[in-house]
N, C-alpha and C. Protein backbone atom coordinates (compact mmCIF):
# COMPACT_ATOMS: atom_id res chain seq x y z
N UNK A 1 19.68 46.64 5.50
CA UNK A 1 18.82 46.64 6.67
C UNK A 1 19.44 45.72 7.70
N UNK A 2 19.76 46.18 8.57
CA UNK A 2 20.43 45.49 9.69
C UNK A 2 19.47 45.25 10.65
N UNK A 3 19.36 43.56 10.90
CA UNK A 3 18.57 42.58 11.89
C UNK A 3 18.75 42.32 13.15
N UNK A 4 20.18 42.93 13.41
CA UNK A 4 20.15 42.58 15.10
C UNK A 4 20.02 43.85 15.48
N UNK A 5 19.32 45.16 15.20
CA UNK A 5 18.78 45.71 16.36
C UNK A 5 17.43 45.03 16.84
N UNK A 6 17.02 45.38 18.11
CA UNK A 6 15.76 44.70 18.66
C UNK A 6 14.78 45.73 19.44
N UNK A 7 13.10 45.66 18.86
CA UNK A 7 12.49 46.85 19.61
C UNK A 7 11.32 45.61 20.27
N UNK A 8 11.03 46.36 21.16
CA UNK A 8 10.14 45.99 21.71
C UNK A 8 8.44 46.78 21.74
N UNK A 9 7.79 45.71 21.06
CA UNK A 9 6.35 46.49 21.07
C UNK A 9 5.32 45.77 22.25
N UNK A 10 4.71 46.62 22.93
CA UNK A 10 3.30 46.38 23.47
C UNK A 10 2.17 46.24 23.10
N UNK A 11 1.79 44.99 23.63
CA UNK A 11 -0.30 44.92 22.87
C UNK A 11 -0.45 44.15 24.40
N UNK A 12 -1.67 44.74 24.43
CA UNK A 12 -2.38 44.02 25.48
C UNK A 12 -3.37 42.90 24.96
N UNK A 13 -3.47 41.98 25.41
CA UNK A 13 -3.88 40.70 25.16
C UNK A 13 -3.84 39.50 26.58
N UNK A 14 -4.75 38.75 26.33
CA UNK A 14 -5.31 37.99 27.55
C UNK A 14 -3.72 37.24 27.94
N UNK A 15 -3.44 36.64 28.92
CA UNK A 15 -2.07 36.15 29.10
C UNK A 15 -1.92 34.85 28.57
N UNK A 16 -3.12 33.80 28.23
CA UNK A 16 -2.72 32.51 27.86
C UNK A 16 -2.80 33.28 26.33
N UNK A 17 -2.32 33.96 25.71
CA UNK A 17 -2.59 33.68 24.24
C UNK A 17 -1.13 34.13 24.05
N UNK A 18 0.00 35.07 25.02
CA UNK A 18 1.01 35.63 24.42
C UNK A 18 1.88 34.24 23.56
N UNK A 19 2.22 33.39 24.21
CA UNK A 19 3.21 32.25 23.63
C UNK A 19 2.97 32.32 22.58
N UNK A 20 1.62 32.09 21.88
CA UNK A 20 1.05 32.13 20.95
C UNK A 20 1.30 33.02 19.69
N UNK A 21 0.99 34.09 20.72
CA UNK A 21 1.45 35.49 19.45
C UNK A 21 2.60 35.67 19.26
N UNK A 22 3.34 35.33 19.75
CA UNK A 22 5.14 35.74 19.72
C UNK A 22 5.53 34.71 19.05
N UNK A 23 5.09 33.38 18.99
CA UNK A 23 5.43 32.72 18.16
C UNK A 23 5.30 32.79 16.49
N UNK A 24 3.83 32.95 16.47
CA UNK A 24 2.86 33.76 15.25
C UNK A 24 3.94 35.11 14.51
N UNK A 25 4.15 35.77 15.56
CA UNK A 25 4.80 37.01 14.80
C UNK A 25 6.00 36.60 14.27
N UNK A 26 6.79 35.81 14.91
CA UNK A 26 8.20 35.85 14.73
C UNK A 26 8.32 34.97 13.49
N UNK A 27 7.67 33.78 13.51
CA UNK A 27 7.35 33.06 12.02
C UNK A 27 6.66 34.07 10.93
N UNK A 28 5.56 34.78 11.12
CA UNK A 28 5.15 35.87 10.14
C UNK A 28 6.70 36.36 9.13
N UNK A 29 7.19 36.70 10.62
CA UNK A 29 8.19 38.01 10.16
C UNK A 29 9.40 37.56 9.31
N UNK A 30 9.69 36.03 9.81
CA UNK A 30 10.69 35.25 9.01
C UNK A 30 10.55 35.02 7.83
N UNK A 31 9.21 34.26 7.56
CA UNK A 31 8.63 33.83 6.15
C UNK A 31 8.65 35.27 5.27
N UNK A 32 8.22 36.89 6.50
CA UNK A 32 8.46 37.22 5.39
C UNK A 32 9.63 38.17 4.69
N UNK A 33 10.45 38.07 5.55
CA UNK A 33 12.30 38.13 5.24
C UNK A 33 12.78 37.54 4.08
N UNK A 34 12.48 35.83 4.77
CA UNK A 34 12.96 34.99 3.32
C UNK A 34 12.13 35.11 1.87
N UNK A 35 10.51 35.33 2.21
CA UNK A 35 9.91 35.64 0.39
C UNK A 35 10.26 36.90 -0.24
N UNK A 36 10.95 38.41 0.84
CA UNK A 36 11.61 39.23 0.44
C UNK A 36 12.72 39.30 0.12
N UNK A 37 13.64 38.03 -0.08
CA UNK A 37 14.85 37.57 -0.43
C UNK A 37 16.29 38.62 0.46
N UNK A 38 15.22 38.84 1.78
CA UNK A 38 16.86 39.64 2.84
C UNK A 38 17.08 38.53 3.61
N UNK A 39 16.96 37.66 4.01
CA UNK A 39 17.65 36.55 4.39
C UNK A 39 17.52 35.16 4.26
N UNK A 40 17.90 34.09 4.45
CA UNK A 40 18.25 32.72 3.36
C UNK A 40 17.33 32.12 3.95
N UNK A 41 16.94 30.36 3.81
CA UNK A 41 15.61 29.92 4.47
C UNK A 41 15.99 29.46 5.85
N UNK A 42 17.66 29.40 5.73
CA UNK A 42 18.19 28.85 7.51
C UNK A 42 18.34 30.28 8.31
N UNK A 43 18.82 31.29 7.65
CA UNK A 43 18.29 32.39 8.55
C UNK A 43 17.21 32.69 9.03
N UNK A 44 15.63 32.65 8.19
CA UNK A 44 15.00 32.67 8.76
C UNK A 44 14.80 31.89 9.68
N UNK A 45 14.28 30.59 9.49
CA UNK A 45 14.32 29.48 10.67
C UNK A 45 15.24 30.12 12.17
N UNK A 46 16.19 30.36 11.99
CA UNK A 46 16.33 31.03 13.32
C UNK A 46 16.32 31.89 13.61
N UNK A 47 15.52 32.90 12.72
CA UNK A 47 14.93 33.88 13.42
C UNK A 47 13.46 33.81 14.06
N UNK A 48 12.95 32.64 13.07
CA UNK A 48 11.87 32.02 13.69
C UNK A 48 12.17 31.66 14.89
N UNK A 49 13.14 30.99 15.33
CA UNK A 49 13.50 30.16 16.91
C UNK A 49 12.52 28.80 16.38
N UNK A 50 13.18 28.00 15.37
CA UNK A 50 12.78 26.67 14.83
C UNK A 50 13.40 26.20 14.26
N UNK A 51 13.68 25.15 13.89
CA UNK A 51 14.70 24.28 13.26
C UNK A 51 13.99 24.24 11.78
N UNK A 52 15.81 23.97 10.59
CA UNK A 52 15.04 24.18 9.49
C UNK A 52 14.32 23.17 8.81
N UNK A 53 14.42 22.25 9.48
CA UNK A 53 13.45 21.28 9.03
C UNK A 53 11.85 21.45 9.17
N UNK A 54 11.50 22.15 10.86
CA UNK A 54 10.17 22.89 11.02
C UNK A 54 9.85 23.99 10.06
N UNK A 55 10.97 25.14 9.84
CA UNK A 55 10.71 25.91 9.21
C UNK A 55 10.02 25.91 7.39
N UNK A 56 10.77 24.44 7.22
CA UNK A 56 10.59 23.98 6.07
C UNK A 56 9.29 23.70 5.64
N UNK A 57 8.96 22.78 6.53
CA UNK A 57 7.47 22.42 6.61
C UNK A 57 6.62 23.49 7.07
N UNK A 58 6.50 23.98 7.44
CA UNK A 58 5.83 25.18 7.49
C UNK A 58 5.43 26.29 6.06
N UNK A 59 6.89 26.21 5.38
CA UNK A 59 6.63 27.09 4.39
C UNK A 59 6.04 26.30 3.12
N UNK A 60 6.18 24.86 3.57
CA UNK A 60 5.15 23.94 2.87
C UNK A 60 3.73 24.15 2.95
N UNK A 61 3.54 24.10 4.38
CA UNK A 61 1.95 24.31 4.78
C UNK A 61 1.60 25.54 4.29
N UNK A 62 2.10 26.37 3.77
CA UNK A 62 1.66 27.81 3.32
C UNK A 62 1.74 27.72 1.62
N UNK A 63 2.32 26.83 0.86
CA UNK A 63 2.37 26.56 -0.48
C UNK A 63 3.61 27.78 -0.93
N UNK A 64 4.49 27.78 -0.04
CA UNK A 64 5.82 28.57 -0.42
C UNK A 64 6.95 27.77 -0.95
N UNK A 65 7.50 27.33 -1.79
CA UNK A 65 8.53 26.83 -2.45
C UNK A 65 9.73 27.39 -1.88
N UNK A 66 11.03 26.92 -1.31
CA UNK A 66 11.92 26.95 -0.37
C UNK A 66 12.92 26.92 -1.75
N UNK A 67 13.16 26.08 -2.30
CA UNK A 67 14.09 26.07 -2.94
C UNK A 67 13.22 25.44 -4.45
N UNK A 68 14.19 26.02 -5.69
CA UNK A 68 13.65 25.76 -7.04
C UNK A 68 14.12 24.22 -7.44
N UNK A 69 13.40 23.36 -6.63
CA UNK A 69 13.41 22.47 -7.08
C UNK A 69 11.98 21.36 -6.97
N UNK A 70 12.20 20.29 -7.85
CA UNK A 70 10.77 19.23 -7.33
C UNK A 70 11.17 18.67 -6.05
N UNK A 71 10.17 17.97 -5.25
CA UNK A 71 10.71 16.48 -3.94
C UNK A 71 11.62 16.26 -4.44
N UNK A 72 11.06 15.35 -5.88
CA UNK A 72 11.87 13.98 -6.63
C UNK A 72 13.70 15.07 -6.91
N UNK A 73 13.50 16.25 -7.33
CA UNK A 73 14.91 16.46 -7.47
C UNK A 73 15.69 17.02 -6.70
N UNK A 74 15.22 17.06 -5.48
CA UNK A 74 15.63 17.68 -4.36
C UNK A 74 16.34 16.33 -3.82
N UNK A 75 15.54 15.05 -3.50
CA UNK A 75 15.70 13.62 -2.88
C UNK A 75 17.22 13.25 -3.69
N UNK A 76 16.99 13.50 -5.32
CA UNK A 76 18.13 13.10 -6.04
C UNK A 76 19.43 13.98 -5.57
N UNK A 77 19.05 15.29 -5.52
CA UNK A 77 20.61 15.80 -4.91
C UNK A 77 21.10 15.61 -4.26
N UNK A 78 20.15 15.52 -2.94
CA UNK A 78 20.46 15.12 -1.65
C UNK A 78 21.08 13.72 -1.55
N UNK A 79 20.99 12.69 -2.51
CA UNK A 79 21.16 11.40 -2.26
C UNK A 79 20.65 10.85 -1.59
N UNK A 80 19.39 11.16 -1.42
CA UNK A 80 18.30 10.31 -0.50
C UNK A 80 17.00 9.59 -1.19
N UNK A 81 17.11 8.28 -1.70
CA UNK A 81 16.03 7.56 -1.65
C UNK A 81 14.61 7.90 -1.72
């Protein structure tokens, strides 16, 4: 499945809410790329248009596990304290 074609859909909706929804969708659509295992968690993140540190936390706030590991053994790989 190839990701860089691009369509464009229409919905009508009040004008202060678009930022909103385009943001909404494009995170939807990432999170659900990466839990369909077609692209990695830094691909998504920029397909989100977010950094993967946001992206990260995010898939926290949703109780999605990013990578198979604990904090504590994630902190240890990383060499971080």
């Amino acid at each position: 499945m190839g990701l860089s074609r691009e369509v464009v859909v229409k919905v009508k909706v009040p004008s202060h809410y678009v930022g909103d929804i385009e943001r909404e969708v494009k995170l939807a659509y990432a999170v659900d790329l990466f839990l369909r295992g077609i692209v990695s968690v830094e691909r998504a993140a920029e397909l989100a248009g977010i950094s993967l540190y946001d992206f990260l936390v995010e898939l926290r706030r949703r109780r999605i596990q990013a990578y198979p590991y604990s904090d504590e053994e994630l902190r240890e790989e990383l060499g971080i304290e």
